[in-house]
N, C-alpha and C. Protein backbone atom coordinates (compact mmCIF):
# COMPACT_ATOMS: atom_id res chain seq x y z
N UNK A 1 -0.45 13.52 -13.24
CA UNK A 1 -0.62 12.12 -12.89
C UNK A 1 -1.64 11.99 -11.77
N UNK A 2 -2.67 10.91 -12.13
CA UNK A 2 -3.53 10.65 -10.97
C UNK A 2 -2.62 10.42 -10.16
N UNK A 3 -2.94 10.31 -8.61
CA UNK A 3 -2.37 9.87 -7.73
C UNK A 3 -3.36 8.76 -6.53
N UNK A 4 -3.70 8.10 -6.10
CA UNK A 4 -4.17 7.37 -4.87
C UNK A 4 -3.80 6.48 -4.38
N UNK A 5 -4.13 5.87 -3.07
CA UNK A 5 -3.66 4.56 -2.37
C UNK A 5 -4.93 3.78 -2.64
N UNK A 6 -4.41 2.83 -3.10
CA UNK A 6 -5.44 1.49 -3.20
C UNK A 6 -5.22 0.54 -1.93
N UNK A 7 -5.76 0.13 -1.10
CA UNK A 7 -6.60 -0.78 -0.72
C UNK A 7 -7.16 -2.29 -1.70
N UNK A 8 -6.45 -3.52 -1.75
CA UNK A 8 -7.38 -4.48 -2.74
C UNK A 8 -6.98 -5.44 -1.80
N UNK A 9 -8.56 -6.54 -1.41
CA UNK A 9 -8.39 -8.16 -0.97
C UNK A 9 -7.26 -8.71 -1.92
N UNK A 10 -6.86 -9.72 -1.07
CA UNK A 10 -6.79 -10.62 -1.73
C UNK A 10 -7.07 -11.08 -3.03
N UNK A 11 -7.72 -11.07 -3.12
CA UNK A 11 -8.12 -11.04 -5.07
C UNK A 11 -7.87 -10.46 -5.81
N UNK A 12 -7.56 -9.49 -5.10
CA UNK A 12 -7.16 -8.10 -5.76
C UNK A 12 -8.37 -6.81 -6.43
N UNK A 13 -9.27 -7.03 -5.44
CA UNK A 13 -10.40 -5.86 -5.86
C UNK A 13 -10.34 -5.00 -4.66
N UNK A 14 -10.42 -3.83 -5.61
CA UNK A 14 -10.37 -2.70 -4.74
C UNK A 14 -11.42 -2.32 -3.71
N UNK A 15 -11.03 -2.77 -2.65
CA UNK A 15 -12.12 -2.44 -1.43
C UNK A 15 -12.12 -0.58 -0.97
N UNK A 16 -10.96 -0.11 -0.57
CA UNK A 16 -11.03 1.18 -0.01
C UNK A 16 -10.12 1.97 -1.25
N UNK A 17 -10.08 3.14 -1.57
CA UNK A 17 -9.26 3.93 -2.40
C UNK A 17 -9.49 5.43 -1.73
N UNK A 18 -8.00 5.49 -1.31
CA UNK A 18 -7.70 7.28 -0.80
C UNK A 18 -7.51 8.45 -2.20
N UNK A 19 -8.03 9.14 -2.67
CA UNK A 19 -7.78 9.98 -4.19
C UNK A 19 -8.19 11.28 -3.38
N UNK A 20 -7.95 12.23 -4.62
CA UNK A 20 -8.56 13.39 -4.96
C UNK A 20 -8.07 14.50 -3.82
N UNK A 21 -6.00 14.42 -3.59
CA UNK A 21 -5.92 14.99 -2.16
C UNK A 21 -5.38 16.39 -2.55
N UNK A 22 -5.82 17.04 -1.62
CA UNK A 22 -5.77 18.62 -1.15
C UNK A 22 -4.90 19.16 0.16
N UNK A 23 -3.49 19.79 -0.16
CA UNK A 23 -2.94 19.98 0.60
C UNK A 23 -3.68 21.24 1.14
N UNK A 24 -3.36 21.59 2.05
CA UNK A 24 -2.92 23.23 2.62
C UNK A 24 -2.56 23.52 4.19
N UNK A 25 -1.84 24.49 3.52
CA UNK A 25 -0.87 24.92 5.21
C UNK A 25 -1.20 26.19 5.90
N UNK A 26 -1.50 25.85 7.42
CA UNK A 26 -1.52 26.92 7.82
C UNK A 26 -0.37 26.59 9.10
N UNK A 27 -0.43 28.16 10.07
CA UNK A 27 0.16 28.23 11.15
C UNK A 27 0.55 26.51 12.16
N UNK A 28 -0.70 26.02 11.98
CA UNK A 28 -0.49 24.78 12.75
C UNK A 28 -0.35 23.49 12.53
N UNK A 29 -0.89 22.89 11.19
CA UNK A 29 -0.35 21.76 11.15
C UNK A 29 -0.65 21.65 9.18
N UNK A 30 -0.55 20.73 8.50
CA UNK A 30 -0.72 20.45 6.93
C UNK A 30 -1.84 19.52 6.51
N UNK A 31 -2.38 20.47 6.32
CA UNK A 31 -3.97 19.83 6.64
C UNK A 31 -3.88 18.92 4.89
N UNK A 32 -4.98 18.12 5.05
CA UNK A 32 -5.05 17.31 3.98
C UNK A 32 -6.90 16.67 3.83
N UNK A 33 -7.32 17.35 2.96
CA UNK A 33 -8.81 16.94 2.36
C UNK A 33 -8.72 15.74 1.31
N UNK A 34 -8.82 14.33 1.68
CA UNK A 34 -8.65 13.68 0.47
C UNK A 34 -10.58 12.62 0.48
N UNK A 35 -10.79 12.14 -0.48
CA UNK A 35 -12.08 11.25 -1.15
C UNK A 35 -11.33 9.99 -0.70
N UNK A 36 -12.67 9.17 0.24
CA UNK A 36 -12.57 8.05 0.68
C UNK A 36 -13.71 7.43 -0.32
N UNK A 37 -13.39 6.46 -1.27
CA UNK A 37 -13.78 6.05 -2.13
C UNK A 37 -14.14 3.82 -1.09
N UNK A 38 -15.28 3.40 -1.39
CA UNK A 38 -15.57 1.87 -0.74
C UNK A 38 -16.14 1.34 -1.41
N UNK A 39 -16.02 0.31 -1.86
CA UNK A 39 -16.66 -0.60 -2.77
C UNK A 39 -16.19 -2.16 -2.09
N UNK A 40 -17.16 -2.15 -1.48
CA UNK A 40 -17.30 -3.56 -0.35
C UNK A 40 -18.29 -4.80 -0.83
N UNK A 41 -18.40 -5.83 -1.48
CA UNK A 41 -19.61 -6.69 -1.98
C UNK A 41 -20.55 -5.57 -2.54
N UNK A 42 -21.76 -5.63 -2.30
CA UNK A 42 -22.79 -4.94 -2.74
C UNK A 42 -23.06 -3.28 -2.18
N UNK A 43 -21.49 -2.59 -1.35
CA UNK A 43 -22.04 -1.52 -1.05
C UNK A 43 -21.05 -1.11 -1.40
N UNK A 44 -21.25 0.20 -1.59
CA UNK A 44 -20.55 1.63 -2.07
C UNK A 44 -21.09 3.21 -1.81
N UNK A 45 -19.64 4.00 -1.12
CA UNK A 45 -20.05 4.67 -0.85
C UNK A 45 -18.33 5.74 -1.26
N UNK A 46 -18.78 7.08 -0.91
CA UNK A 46 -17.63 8.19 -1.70
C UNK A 46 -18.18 9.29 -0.87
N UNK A 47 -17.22 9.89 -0.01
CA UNK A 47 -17.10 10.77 0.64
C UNK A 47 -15.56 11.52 0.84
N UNK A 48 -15.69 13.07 1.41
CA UNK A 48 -14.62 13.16 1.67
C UNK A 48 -14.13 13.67 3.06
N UNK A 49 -12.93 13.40 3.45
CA UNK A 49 -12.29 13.84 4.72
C UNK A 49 -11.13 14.38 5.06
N UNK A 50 -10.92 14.98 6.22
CA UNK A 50 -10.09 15.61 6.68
C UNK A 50 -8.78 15.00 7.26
N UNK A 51 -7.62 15.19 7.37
CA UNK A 51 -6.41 14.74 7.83
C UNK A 51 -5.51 15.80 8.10
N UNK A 52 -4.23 15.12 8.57
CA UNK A 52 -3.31 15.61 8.31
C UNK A 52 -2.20 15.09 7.67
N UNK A 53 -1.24 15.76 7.29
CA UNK A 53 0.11 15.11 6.53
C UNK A 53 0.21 14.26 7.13
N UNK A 54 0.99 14.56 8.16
CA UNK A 54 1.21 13.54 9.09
C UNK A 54 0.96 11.87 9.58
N UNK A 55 -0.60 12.49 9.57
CA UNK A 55 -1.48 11.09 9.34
C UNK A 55 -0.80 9.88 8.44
N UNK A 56 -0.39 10.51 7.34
CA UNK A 56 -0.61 9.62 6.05
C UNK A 56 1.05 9.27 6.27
N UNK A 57 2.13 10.36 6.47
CA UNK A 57 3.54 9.77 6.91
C UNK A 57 3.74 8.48 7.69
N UNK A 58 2.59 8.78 9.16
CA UNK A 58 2.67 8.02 10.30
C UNK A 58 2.42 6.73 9.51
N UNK A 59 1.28 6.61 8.29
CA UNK A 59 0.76 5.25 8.00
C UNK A 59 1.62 4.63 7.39
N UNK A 60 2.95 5.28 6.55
CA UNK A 60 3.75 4.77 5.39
C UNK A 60 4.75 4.50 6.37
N UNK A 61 5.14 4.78 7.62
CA UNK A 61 6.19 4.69 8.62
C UNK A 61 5.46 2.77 9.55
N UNK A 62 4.47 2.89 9.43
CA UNK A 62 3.53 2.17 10.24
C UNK A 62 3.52 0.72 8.91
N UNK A 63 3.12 0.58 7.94
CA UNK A 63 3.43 0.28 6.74
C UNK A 63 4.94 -0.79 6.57
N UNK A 64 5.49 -0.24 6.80
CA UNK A 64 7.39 -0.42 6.33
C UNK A 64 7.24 -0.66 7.81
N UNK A 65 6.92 -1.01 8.86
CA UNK A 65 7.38 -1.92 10.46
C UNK A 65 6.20 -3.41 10.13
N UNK A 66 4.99 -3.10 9.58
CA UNK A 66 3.90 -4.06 9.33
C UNK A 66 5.05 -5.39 8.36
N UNK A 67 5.54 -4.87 7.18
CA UNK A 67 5.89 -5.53 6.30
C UNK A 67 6.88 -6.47 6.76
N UNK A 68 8.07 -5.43 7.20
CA UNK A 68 9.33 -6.12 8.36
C UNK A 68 8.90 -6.95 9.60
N UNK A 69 7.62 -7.23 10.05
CA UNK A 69 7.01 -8.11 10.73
C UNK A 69 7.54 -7.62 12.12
N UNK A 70 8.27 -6.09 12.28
CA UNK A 70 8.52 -5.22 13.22
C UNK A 70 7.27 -5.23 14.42
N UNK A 71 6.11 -4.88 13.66
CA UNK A 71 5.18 -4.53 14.07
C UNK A 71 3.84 -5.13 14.03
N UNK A 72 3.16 -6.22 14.90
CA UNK A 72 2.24 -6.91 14.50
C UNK A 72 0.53 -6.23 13.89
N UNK A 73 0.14 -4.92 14.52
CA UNK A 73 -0.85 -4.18 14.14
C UNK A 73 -0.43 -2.80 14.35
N UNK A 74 -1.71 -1.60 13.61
CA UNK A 74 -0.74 -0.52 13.90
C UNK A 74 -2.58 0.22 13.61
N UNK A 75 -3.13 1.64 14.04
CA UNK A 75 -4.35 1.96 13.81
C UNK A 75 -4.23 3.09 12.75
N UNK A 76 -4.78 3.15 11.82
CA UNK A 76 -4.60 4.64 11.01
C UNK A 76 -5.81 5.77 11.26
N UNK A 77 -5.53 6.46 12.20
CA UNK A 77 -6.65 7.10 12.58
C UNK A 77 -6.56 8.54 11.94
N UNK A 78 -7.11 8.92 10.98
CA UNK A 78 -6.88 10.74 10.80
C UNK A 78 -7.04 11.46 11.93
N UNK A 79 -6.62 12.78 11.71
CA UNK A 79 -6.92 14.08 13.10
C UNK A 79 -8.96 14.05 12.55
N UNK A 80 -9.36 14.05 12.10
CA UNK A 80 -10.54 14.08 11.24
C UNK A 80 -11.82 12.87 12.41
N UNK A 81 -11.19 12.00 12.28
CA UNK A 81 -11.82 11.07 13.51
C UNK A 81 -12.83 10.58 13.21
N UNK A 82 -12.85 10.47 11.34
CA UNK A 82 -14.43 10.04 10.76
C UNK A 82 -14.47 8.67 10.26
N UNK A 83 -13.05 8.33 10.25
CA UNK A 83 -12.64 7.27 9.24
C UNK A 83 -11.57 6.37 10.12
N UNK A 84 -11.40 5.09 10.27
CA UNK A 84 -10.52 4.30 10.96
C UNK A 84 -10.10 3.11 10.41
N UNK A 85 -8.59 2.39 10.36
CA UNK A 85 -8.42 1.33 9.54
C UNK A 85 -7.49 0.81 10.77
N UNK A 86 -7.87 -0.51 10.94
CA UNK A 86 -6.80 -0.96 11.84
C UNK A 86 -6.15 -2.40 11.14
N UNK A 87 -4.86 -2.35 10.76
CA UNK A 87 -4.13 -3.37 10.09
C UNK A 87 -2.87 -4.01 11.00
N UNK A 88 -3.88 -5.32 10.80
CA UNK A 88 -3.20 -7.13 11.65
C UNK A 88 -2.61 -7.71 11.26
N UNK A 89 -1.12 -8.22 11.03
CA UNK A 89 -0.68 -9.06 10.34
C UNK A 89 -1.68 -10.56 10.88
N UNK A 90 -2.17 -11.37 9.89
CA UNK A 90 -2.69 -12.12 10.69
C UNK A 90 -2.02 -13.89 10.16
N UNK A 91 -1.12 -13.65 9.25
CA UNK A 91 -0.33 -14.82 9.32
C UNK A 91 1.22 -14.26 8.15
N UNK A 92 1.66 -15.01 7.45
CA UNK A 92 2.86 -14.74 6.58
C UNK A 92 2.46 -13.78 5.52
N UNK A 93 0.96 -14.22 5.34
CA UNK A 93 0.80 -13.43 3.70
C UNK A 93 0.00 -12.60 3.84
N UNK A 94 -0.93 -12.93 4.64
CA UNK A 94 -2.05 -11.64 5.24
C UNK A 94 -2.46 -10.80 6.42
N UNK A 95 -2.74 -9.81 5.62
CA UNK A 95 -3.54 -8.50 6.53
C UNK A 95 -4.63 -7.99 6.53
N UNK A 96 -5.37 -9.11 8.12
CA UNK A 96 -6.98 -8.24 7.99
C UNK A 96 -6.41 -6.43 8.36
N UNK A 97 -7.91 -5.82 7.64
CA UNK A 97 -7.85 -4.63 8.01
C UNK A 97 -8.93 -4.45 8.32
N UNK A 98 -9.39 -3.96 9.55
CA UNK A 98 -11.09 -3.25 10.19
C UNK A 98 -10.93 -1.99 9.92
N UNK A 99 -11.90 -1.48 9.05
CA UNK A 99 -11.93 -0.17 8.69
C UNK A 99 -13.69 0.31 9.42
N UNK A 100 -13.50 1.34 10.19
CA UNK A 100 -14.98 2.18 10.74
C UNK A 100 -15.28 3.74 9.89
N UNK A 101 -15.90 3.67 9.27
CA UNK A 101 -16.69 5.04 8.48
C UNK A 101 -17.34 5.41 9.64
N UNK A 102 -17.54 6.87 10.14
CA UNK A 102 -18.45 7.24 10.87
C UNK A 102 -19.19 8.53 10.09
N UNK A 103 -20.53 8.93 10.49
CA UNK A 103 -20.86 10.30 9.93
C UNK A 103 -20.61 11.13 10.59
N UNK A 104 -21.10 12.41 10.15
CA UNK A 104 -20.36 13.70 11.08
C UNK A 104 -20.79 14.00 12.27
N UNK A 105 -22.14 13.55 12.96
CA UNK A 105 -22.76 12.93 13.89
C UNK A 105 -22.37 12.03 14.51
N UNK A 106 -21.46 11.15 14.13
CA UNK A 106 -21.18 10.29 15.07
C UNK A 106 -22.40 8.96 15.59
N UNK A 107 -23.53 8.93 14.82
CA UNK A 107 -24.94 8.70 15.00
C UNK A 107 -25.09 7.36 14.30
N UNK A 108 -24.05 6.88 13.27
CA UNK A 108 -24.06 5.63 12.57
C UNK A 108 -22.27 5.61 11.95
N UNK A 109 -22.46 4.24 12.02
CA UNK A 109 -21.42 3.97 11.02
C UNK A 109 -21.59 2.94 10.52
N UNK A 110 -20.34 2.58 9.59
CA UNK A 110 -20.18 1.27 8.69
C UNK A 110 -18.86 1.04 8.90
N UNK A 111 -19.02 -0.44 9.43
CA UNK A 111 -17.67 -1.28 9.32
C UNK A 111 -17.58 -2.36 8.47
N UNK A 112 -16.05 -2.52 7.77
CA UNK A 112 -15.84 -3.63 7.22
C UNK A 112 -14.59 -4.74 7.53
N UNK A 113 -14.58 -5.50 7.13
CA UNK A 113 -13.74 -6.07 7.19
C UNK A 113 -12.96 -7.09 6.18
N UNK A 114 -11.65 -6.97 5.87
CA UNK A 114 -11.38 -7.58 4.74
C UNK A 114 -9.87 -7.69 4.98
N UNK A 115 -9.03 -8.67 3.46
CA UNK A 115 -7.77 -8.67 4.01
C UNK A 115 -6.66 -8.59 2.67
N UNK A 116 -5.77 -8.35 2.94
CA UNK A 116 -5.31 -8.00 1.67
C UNK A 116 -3.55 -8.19 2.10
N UNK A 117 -2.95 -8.88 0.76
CA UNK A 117 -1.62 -9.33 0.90
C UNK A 117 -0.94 -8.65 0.91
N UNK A 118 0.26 -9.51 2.22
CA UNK A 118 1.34 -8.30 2.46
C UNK A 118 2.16 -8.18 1.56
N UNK A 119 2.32 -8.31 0.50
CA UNK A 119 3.02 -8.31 -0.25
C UNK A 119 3.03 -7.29 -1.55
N UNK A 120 1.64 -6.72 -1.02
CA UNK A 120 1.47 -5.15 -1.88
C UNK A 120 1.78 -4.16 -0.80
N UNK A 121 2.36 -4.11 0.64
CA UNK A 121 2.82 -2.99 1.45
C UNK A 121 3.58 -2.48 0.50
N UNK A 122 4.76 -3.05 0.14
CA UNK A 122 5.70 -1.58 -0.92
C UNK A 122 4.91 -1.07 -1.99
N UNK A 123 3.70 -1.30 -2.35
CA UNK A 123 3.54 -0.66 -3.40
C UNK A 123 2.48 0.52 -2.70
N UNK A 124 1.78 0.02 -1.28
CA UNK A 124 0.83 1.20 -0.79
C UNK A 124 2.16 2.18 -0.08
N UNK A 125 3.50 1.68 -0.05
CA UNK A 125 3.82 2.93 0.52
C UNK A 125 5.15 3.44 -0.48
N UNK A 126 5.26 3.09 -1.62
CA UNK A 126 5.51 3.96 -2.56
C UNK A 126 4.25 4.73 -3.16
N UNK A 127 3.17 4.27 -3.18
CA UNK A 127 1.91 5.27 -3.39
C UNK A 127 1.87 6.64 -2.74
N UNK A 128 2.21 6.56 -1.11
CA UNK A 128 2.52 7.30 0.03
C UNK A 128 3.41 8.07 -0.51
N UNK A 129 4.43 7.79 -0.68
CA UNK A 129 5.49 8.81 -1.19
C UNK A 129 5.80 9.66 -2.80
N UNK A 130 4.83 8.72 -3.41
CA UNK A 130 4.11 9.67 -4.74
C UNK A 130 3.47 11.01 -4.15
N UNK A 131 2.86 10.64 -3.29
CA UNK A 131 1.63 11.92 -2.62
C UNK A 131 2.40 13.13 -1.68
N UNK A 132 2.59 12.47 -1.13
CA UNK A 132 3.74 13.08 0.34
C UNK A 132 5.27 13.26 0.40
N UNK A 133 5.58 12.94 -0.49
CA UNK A 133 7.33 12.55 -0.62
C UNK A 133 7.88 12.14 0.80
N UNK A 134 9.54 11.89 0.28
CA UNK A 134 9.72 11.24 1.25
C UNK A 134 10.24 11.76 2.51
């Protein structure tokens, strides 16, 4: 079974998509290589990055407080430090999210911004637990 987290506005088009993930373990932490897939208006771009398990737990833990209105924003930052999404509840139904791409340089990036209903959180974090269990 494929597996990824979708990312879709409001409209329901897929702005960001997490795929193509790669566990492996060593001595120190559970590293995770997954394809950051963007398709923003007229740009697109597909790269891949570094994480950890963890990362992606913290976001599905972060996720399930967003939804419960526990938690008004929360940042998803990988150990990787290339890629950033920060998600706002910004009224009953929506969540902007500022997402920063950086290169491996650190020398440019791309930000977007977009928003997408809370009302697909259970399905990005049963996605989460397709990947990661629970």
């Amino acid at each position: 079974m494929y597996k990824n987290i979708l990312f879709k506005s409001t409209d329901g088009h897929e702005i960001i998509s997490f795929s193509n993930f790669k566990l492996s373990y060593d001595s120190d932490y559970k590293r995770v290589v997954y394809q950051v897939t963007i398709d923003f208006d007229f740009f697109k771009a597909n790269t891949f990055l570094d994480g950890e398990e963890f990362d992606f737990i913290n976001m599905k833990q972060s996720l399930k407080k967003l939804y419960l209105k526990e938690w008004e924003s929360f940042i998803f930052n990988p150990i990787g430090e290339q890629f950033n999404m920060k998600f706002t509840l910004d009224n009953e139904e929506k969540i902007k999210i500022h997402s920063v791409l950086y290169n491996l340089m650190f020398t440019g990036k791309l930000e977007i911004d977009f928003f997408l209903n809370r009302k697909i959180l259970p399905e990005l974090i049963k996605n989460i637990d397709d990947i990661f269990g629970d």
